[in-house]
Protein backbone atom coordinates (compact mmCIF):
# COMPACT_ATOMS: atom_id res chain seq x y z
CA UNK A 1 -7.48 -12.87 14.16
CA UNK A 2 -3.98 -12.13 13.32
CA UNK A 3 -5.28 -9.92 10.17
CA UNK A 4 -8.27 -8.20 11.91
CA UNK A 5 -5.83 -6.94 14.43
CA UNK A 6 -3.85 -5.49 11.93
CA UNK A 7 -7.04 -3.82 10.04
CA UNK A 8 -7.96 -2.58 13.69
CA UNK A 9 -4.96 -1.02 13.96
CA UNK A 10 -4.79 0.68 11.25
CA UNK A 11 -7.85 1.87 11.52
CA UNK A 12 -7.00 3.76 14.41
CA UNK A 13 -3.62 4.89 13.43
CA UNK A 14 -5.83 6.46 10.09
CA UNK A 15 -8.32 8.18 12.11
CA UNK A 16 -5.97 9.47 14.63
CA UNK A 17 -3.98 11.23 12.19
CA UNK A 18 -7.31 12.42 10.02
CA UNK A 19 -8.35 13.93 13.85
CA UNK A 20 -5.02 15.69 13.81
CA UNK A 21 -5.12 16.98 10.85
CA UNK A 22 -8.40 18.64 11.51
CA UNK A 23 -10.28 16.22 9.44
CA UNK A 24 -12.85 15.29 11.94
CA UNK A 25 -15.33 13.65 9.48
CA UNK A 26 -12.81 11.61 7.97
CA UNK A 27 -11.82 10.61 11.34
CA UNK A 28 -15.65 9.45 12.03
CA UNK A 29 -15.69 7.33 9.17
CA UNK A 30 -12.43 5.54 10.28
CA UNK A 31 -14.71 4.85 13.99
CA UNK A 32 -17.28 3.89 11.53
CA UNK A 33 -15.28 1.56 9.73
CA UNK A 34 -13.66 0.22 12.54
CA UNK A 35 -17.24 -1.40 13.89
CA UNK A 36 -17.34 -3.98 11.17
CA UNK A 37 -13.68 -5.02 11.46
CA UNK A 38 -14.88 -5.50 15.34
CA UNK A 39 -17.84 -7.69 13.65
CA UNK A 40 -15.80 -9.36 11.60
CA UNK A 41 -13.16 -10.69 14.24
CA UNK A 42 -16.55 -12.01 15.64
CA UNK A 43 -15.72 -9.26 18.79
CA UNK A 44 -19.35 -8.67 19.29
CA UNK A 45 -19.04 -6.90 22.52
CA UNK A 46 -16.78 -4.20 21.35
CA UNK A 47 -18.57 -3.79 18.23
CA UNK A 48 -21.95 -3.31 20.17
CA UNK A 49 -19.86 -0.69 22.49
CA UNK A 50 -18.15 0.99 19.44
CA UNK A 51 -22.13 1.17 17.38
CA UNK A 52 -23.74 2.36 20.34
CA UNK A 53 -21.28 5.09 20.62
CA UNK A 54 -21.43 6.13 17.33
CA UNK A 55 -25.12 5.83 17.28
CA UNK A 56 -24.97 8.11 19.80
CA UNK A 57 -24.11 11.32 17.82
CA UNK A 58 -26.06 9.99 14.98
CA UNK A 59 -26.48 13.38 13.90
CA UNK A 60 -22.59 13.74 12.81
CA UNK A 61 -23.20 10.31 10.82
CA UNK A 62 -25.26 11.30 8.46
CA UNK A 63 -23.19 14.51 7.03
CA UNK A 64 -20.12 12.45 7.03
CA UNK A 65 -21.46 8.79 5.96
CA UNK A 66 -23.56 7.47 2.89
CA UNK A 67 -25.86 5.97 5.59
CA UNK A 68 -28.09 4.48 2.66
CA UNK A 69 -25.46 2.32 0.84
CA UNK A 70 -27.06 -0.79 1.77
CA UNK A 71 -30.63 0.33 0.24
């Protein structure tokens, strides 16, 4: 757990500073990214919060994200 926290934050830290700098898709991917370090650290809750978010503006996923890596 010790290294997911870590990896969670600096996930954040990245995509704060990405949001700052004006680099909001950037900053997406870091929210992106963040969901499967919540998987990982078996956090299934906040993952499921964090997706559904996302998934929520799915429209600003797919001009930032290769949505069809896993194909």
């Amino acid at each position: 757990m010790r290294l997911h926290h870590a990896a969670l934050h600096s996930v954040a830290s990245a995509g704060a500073l990405y949001q700052r700098c004006g680099q909001e898709q950037l900053a997406l991917q870091m929210q992106a990214i963040r969901c499967t370090v919540l998987f990982g650290s078996e956090m299934y809750q906040e993952s499921r919060l964090s997706c559904a978010e996302l998934l929520a503006g799915a429209a600003d996923l797919t001009s930032c994200c290769n949505v069809n890596y896993c194909v």
